[in-house]
C-alpha atoms as a PDB file:
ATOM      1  CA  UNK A   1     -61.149  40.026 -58.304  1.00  0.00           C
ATOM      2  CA  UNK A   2     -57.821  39.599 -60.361  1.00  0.00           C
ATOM      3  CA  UNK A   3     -55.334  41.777 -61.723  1.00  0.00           C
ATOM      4  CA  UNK A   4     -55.800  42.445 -65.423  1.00  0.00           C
ATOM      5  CA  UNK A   5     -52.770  40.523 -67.778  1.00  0.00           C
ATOM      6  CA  UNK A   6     -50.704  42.752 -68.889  1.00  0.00           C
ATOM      7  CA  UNK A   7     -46.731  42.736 -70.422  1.00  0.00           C
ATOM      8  CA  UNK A   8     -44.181  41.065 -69.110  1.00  0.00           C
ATOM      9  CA  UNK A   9     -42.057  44.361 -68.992  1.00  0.00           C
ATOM     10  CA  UNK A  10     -45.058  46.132 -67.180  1.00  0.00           C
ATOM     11  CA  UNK A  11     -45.061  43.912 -64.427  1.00  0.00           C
ATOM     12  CA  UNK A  12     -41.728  43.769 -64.281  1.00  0.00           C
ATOM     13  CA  UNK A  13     -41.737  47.129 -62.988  1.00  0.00           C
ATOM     14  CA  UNK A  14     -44.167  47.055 -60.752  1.00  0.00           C
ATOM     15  CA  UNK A  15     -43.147  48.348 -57.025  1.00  0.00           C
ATOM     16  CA  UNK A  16     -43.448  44.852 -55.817  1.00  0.00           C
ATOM     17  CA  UNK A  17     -41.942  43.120 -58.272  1.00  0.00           C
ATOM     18  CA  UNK A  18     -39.031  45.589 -58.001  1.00  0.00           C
ATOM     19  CA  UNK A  19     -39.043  44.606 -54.123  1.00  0.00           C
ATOM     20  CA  UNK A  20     -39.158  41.010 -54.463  1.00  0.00           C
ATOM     21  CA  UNK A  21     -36.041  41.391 -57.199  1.00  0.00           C
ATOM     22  CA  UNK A  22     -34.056  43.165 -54.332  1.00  0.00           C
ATOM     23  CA  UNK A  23     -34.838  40.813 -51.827  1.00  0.00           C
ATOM     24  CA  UNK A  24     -33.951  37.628 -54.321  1.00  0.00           C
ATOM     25  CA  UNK A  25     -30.732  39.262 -55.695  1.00  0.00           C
ATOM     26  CA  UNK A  26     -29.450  39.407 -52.162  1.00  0.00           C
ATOM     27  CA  UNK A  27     -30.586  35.717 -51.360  1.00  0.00           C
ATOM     28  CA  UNK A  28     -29.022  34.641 -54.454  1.00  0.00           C
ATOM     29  CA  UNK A  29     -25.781  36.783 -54.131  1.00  0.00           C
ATOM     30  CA  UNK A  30     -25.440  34.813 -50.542  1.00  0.00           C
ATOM     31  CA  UNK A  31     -25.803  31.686 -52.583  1.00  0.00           C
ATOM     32  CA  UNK A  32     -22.680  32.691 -54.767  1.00  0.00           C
ATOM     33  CA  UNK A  33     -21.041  33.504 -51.841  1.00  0.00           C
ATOM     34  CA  UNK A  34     -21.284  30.491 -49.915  1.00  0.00           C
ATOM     35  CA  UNK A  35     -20.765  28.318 -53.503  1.00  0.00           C
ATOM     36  CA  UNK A  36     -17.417  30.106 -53.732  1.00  0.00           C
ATOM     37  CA  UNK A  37     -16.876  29.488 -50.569  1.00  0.00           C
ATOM     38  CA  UNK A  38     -17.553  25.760 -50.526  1.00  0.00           C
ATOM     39  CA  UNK A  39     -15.219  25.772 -53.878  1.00  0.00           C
ATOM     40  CA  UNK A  40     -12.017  27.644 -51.369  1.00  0.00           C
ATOM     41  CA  UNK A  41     -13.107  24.490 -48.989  1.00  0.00           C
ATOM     42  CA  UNK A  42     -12.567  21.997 -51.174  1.00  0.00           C
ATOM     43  CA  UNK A  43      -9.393  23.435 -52.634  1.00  0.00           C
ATOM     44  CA  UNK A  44      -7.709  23.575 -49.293  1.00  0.00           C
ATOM     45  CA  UNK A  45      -9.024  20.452 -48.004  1.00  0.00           C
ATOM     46  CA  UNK A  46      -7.959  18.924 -51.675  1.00  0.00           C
ATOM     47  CA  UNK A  47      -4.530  20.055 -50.980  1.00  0.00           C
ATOM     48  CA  UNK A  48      -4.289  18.591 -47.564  1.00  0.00           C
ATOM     49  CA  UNK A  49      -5.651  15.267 -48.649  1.00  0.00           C
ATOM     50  CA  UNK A  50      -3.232  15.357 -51.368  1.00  0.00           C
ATOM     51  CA  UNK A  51       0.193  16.303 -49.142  1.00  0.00           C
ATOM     52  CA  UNK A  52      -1.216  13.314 -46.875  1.00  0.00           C
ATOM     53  CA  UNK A  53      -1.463  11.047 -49.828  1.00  0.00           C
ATOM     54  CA  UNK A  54       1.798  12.052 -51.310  1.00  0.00           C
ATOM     55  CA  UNK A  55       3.584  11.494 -47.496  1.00  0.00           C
ATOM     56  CA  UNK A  56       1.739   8.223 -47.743  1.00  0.00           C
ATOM     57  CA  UNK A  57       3.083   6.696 -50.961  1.00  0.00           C
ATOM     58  CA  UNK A  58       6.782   7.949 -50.141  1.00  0.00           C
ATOM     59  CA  UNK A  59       6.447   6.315 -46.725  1.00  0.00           C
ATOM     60  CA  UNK A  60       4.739   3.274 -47.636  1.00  0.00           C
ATOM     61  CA  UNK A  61       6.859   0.095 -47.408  1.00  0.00           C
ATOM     62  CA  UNK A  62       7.790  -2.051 -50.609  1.00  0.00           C
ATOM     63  CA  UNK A  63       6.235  -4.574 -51.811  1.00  0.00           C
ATOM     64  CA  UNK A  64       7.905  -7.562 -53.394  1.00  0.00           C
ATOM     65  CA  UNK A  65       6.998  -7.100 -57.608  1.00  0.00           C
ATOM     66  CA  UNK A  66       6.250 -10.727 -57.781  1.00  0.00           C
ATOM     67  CA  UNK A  67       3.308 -10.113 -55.560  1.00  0.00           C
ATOM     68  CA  UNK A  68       1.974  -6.948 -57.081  1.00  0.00           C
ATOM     69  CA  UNK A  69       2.195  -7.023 -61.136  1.00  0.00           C
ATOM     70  CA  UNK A  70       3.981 -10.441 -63.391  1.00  0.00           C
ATOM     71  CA  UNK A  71       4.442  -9.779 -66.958  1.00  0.00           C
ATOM     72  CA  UNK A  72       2.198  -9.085 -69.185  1.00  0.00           C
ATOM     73  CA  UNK A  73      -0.322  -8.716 -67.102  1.00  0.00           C
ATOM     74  CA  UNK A  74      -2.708  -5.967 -67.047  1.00  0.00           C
ATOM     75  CA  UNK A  75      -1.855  -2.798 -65.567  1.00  0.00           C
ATOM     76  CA  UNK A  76      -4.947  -1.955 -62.581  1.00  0.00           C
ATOM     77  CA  UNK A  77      -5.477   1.664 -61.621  1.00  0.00           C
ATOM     78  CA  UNK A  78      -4.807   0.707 -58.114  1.00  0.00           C
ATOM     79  CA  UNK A  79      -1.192  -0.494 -58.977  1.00  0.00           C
ATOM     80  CA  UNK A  80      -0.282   3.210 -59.746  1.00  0.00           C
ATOM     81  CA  UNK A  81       1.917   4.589 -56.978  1.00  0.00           C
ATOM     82  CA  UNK A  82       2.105   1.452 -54.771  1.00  0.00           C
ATOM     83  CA  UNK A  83       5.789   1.079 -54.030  1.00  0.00           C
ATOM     84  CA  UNK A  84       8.160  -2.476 -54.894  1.00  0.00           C
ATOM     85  CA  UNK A  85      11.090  -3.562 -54.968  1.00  0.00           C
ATOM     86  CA  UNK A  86      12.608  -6.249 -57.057  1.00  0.00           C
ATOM     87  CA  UNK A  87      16.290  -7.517 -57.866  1.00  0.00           C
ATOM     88  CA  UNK A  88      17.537  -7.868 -61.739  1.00  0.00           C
ATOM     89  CA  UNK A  89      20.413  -6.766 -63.866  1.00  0.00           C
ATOM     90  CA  UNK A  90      20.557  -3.816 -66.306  1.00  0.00           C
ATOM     91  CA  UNK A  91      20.809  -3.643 -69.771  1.00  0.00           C
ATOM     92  CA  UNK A  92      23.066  -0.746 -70.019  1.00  0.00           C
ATOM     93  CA  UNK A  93      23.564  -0.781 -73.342  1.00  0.00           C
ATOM     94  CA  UNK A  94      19.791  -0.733 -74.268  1.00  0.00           C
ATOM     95  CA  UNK A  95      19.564   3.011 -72.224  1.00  0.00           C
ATOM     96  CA  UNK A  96      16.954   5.210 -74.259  1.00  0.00           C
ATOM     97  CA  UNK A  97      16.262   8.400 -73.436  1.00  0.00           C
ATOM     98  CA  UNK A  98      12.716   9.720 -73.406  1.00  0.00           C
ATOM     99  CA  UNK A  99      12.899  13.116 -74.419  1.00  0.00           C
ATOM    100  CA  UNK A 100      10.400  16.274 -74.012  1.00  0.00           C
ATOM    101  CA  UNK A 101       9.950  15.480 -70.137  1.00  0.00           C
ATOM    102  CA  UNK A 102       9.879  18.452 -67.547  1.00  0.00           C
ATOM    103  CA  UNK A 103      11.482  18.655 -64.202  1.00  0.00           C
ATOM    104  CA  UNK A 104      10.509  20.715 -61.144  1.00  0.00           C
ATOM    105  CA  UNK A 105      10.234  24.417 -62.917  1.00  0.00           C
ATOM    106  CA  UNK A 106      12.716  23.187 -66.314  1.00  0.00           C
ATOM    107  CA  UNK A 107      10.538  22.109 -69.325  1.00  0.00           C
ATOM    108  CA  UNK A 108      13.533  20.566 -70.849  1.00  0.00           C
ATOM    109  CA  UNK A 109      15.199  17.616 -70.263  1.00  0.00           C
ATOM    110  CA  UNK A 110      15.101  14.146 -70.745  1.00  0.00           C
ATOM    111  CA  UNK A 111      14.009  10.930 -68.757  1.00  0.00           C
ATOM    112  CA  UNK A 112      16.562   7.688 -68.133  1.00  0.00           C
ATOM    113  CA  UNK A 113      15.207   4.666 -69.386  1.00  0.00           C
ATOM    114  CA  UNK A 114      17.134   1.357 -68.799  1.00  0.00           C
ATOM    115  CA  UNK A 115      15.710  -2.207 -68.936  1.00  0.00           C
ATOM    116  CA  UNK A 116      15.621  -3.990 -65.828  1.00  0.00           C
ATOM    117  CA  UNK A 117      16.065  -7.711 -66.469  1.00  0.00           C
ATOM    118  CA  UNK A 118      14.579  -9.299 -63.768  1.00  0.00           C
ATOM    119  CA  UNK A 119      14.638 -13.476 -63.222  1.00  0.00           C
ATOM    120  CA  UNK A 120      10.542 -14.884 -62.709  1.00  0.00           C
ATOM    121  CA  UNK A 121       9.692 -18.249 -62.828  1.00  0.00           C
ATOM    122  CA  UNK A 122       9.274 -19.094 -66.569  1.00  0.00           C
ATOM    123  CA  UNK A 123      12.470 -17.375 -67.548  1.00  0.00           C
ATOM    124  CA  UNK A 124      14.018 -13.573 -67.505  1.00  0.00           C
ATOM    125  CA  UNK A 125      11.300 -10.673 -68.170  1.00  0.00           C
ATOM    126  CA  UNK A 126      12.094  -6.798 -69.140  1.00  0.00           C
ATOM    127  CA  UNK A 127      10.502  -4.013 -66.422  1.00  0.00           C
ATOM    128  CA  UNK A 128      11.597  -0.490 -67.768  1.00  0.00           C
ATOM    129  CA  UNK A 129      12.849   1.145 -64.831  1.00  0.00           C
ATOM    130  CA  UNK A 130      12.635   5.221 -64.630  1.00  0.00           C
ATOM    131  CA  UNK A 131      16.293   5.918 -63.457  1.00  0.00           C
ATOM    132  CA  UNK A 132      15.483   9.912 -63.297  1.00  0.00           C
ATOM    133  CA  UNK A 133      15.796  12.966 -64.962  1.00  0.00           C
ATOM    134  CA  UNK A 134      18.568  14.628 -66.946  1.00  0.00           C
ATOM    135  CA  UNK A 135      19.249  18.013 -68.616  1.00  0.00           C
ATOM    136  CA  UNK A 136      21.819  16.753 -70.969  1.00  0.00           C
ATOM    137  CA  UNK A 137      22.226  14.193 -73.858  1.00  0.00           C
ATOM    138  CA  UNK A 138      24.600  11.960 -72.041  1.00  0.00           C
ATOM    139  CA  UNK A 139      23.214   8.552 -70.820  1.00  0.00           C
ATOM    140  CA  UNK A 140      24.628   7.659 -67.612  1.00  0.00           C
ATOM    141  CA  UNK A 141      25.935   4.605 -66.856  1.00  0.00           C
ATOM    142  CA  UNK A 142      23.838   2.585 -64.853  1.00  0.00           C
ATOM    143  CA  UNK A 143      24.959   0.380 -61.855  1.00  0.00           C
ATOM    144  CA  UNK A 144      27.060  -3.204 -62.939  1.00  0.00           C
ATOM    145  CA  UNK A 145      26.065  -6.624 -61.860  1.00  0.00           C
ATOM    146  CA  UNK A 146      22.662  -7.271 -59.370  1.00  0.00           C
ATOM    147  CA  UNK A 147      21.011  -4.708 -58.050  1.00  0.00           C
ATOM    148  CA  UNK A 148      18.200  -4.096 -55.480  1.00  0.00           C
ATOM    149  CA  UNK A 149      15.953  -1.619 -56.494  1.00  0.00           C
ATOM    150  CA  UNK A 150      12.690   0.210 -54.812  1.00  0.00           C
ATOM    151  CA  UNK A 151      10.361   2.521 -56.605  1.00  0.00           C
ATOM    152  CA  UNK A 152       6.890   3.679 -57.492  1.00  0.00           C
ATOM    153  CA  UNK A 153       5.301   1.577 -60.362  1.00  0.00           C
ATOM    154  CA  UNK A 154       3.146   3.818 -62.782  1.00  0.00           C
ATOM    155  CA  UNK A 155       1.179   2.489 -65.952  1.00  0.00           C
ATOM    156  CA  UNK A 156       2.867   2.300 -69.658  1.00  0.00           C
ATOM    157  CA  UNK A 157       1.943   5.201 -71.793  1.00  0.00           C
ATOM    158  CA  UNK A 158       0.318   5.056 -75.386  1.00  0.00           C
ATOM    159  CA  UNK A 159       2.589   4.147 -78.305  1.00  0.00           C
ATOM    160  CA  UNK A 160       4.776   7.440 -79.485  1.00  0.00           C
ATOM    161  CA  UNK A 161       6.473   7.733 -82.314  1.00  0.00           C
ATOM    162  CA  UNK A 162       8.969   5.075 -83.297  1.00  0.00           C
ATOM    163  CA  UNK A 163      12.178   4.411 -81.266  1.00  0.00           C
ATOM    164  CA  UNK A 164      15.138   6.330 -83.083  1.00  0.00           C
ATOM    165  CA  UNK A 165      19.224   6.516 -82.233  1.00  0.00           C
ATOM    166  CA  UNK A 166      18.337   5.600 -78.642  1.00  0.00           C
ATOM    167  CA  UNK A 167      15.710   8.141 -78.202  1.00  0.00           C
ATOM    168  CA  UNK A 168      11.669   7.549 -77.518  1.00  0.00           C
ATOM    169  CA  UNK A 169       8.790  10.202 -76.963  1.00  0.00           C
ATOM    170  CA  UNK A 170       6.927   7.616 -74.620  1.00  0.00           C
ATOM    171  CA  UNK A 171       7.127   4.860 -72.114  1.00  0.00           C
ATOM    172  CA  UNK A 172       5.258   2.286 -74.422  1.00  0.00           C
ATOM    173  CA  UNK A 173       5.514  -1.687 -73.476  1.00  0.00           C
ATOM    174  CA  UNK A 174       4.397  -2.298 -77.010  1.00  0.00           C
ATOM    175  CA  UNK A 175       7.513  -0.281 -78.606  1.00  0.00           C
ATOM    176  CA  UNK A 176       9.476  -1.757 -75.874  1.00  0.00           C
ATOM    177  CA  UNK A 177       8.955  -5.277 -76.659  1.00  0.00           C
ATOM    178  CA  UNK A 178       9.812  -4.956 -80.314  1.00  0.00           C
ATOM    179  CA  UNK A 179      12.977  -2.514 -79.491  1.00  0.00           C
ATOM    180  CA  UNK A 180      14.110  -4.883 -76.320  1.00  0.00           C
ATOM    181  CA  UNK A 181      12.253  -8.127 -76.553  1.00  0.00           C
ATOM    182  CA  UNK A 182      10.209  -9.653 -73.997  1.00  0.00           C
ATOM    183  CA  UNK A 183       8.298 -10.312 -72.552  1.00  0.00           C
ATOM    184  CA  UNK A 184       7.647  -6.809 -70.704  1.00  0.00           C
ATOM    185  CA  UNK A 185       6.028  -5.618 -67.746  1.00  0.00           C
ATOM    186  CA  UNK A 186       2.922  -3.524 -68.488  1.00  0.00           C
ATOM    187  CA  UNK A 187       4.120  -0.835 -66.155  1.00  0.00           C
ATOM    188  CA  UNK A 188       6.945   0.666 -65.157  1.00  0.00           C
ATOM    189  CA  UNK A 189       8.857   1.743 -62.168  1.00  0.00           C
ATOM    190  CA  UNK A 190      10.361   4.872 -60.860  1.00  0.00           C
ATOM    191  CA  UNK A 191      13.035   4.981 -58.803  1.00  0.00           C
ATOM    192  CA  UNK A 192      13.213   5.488 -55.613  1.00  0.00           C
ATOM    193  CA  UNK A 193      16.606   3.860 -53.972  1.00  0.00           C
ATOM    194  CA  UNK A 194      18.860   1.604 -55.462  1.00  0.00           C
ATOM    195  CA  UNK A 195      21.516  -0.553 -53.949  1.00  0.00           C
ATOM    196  CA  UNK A 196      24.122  -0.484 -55.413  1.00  0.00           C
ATOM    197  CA  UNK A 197      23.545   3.379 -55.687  1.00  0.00           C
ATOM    198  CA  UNK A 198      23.333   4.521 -59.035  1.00  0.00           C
ATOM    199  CA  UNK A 199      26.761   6.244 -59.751  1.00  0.00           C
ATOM    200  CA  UNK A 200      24.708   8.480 -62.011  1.00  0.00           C
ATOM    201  CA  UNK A 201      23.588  10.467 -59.572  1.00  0.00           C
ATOM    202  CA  UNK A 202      27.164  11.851 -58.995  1.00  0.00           C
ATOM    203  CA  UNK A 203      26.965  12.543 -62.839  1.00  0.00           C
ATOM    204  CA  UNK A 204      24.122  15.142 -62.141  1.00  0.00           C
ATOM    205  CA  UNK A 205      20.838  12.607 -63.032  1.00  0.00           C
ATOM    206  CA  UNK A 206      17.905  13.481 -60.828  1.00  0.00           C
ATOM    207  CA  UNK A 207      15.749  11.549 -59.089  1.00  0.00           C
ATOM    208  CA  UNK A 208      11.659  11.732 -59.775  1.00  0.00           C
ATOM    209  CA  UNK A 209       8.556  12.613 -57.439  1.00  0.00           C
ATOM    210  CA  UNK A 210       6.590   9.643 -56.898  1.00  0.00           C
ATOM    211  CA  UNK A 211       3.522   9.227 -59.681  1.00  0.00           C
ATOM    212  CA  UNK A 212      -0.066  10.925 -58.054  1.00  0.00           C
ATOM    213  CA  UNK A 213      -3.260   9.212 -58.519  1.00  0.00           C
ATOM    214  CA  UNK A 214      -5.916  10.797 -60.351  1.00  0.00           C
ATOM    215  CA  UNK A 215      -8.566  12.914 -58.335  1.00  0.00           C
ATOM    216  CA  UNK A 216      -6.588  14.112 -55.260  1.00  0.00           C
ATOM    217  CA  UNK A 217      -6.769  17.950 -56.585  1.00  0.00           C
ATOM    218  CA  UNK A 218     -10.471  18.780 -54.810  1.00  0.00           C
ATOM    219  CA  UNK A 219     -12.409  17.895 -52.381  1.00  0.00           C
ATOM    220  CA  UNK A 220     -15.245  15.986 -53.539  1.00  0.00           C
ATOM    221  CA  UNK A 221     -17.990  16.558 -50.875  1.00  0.00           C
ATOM    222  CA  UNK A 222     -17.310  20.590 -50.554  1.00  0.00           C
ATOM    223  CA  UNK A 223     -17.079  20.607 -54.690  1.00  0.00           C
ATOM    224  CA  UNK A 224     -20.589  18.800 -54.231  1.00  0.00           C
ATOM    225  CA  UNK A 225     -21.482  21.360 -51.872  1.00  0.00           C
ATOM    226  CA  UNK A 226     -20.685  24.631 -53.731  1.00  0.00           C
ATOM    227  CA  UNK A 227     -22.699  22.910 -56.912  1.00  0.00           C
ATOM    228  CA  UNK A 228     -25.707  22.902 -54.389  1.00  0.00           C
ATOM    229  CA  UNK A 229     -25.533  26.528 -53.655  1.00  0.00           C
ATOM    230  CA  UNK A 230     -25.043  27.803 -56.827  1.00  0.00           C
ATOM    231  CA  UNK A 231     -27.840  25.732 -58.364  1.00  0.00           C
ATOM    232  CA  UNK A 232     -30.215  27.607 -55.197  1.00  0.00           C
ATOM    233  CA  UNK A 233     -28.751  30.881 -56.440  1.00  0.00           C
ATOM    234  CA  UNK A 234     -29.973  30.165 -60.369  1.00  0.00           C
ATOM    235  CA  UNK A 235     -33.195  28.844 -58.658  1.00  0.00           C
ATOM    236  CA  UNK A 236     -34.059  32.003 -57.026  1.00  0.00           C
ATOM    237  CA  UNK A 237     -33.466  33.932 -60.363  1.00  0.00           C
ATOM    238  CA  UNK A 238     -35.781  31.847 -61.943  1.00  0.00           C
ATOM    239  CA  UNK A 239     -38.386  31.977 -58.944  1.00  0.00           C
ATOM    240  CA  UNK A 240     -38.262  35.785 -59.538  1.00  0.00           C
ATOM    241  CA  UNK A 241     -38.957  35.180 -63.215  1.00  0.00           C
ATOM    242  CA  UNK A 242     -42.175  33.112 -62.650  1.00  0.00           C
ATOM    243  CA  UNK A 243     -43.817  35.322 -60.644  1.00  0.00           C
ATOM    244  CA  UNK A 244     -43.268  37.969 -62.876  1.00  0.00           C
ATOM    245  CA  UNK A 245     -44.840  35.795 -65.737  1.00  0.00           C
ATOM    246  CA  UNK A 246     -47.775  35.395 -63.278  1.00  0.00           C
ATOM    247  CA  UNK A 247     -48.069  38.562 -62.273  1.00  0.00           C
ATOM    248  CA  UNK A 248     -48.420  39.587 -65.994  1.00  0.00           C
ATOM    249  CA  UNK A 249     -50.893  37.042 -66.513  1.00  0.00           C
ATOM    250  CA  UNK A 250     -53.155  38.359 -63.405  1.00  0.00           C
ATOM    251  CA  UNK A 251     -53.039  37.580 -60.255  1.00  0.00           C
ATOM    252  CA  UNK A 252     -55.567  37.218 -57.225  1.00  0.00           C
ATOM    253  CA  UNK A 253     -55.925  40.624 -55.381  1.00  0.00           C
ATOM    254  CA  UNK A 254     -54.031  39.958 -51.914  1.00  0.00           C
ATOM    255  CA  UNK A 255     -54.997  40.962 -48.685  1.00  0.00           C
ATOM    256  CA  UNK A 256     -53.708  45.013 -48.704  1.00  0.00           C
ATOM    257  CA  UNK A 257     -53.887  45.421 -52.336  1.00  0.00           C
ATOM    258  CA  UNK A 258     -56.031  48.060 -53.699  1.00  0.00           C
ATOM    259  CA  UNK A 259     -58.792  48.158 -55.922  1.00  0.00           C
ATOM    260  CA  UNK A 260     -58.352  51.198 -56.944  1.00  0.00           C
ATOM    261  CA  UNK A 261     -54.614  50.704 -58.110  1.00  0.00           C
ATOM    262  CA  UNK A 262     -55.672  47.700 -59.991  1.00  0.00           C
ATOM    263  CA  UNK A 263     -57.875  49.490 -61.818  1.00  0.00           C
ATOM    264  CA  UNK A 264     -55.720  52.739 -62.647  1.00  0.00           C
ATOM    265  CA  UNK A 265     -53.344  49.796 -64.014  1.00  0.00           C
ATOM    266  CA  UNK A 266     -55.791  48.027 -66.119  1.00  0.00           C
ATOM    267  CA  UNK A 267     -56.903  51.589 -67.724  1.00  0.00           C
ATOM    268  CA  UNK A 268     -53.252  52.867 -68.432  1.00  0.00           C
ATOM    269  CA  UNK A 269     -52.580  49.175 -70.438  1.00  0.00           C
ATOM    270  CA  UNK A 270     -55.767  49.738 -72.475  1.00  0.00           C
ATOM    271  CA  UNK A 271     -54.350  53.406 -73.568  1.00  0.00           C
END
């Protein structure tokens, strides 16, 4: 013998239907829990993996530029952050400043952009070399003659508007090559150390972090992990759905159940 169908609101409310929804609410309330959880996991083990990371690439040794990027060559993901050093000259007077760039907590400033001439083996090339960071208007001076310098390469940006009275919204080797010639490193470097030292520094010019690569913010596997428990959690929401559906439709009396109430249920739906 089966339960008559009846609504879906009916059965709803049936005692053990009502039982079953405490029971599942509580399972999947544990499920948010532990998602949220998971999600607090991978945020601090994000964090970690990212001060680890960021000790790394200050740490790491230099490599010679030569060896990692020549011009006009593409500009890998894996390049970004991976520290060289290379020996040119300066192009003082070709300084632009790339404006709208922020600075620890101040949103206004400007970056130090000087050309780096640097000698290869099928002439002189042009890396644009991040000098730092700078409240003001003033270009600094950069260093005179040779100089040494180690830094953090990081990949050109996307074309900005046009290069104007020494001033550029972006690091693009594209506008670079037709403001400074060529040819032009793909990247560009930030610097570190310079020797000479950069007398600008005394003038009040900043050094940069070193660039981040991209996903070091969470934790993949505990993100992954958190996902899993909150898709249990909608799971048992919809598991308590179904069987109310089913239970509406009639079900199989089960072992306990009595006749009798089946029947007082079935004559109250024909009312």
């Amino acid at each position: 013998m089966a339960d008559t169908p009846t609504s879906l609101w009916r059965a709803a409310l049936r005692p053990r239907m009502l039982g079953l929804l405490v029971v599942l609410l509580a399972a999947a309330a544990v499920c948010a829990r532990l998602g949220v959880w998971q999600l607090e996991r991978a945020e601090v083990r994000g964090a970690l993996s990212a001060d680890r990371e960021a000790e790394r690439i200050l740490s790491a040794d230099p490599e010679p530029l030569a060896d990692l990027l020549a011009p006009g060559d593409p500009f890998v993901g894996d390049l970004v952050a991976r520290k060289a050093v290379v020996t040119g000259t300066y192009d003082d007077d070709a300084t632009l400043l790339v404006t709208g760039r922020s600075h620890d907590t101040r949103s206004e400033g400007n970056l130090v952009l000087t050309p780096l001439l640097v000698p290869t083996d099928e002439g002189t090339a042009v890396l644009p070399v991040v000098r730092g960071w700078t409240a003001g208007d003033d270009v600094p001076s950069a260093p005179d003659g040779p100089v040494e310098v180690v830094g953090w390469l990081q990949v050109g940006e996307a074309a900005g508007d046009p290069v104007v009275d020494g001033r550029t919204d972006a690091i693009s080797p594209a506008q670079l090559l037709t403001t400074w010639g060529g040819p032009v490193y793909t990247g560009y470097l930030v610097v570190q150390t310079s020797d000479p030292a950069d007398p600008a520094a005394q003038a009040g010019l900043e050094p940069l972090d070193p660039p981040t690569r991209a996903g070091s913010g969470l934790n993949i596997q505990n993100l992954a992990y958190a996902a899993q428990w909150w898709i249990f959690g909608l799971f048992v929401a919809a598991l308590w759905w179904r069987l109310v559906r089913d239970e509406a439709a009639g079900r199989p009396l089960l072992p306990g159940d009595a006749p009798a109430e089946a029947e007082a249920e079935a004559l109250a739906a024909r009312r």
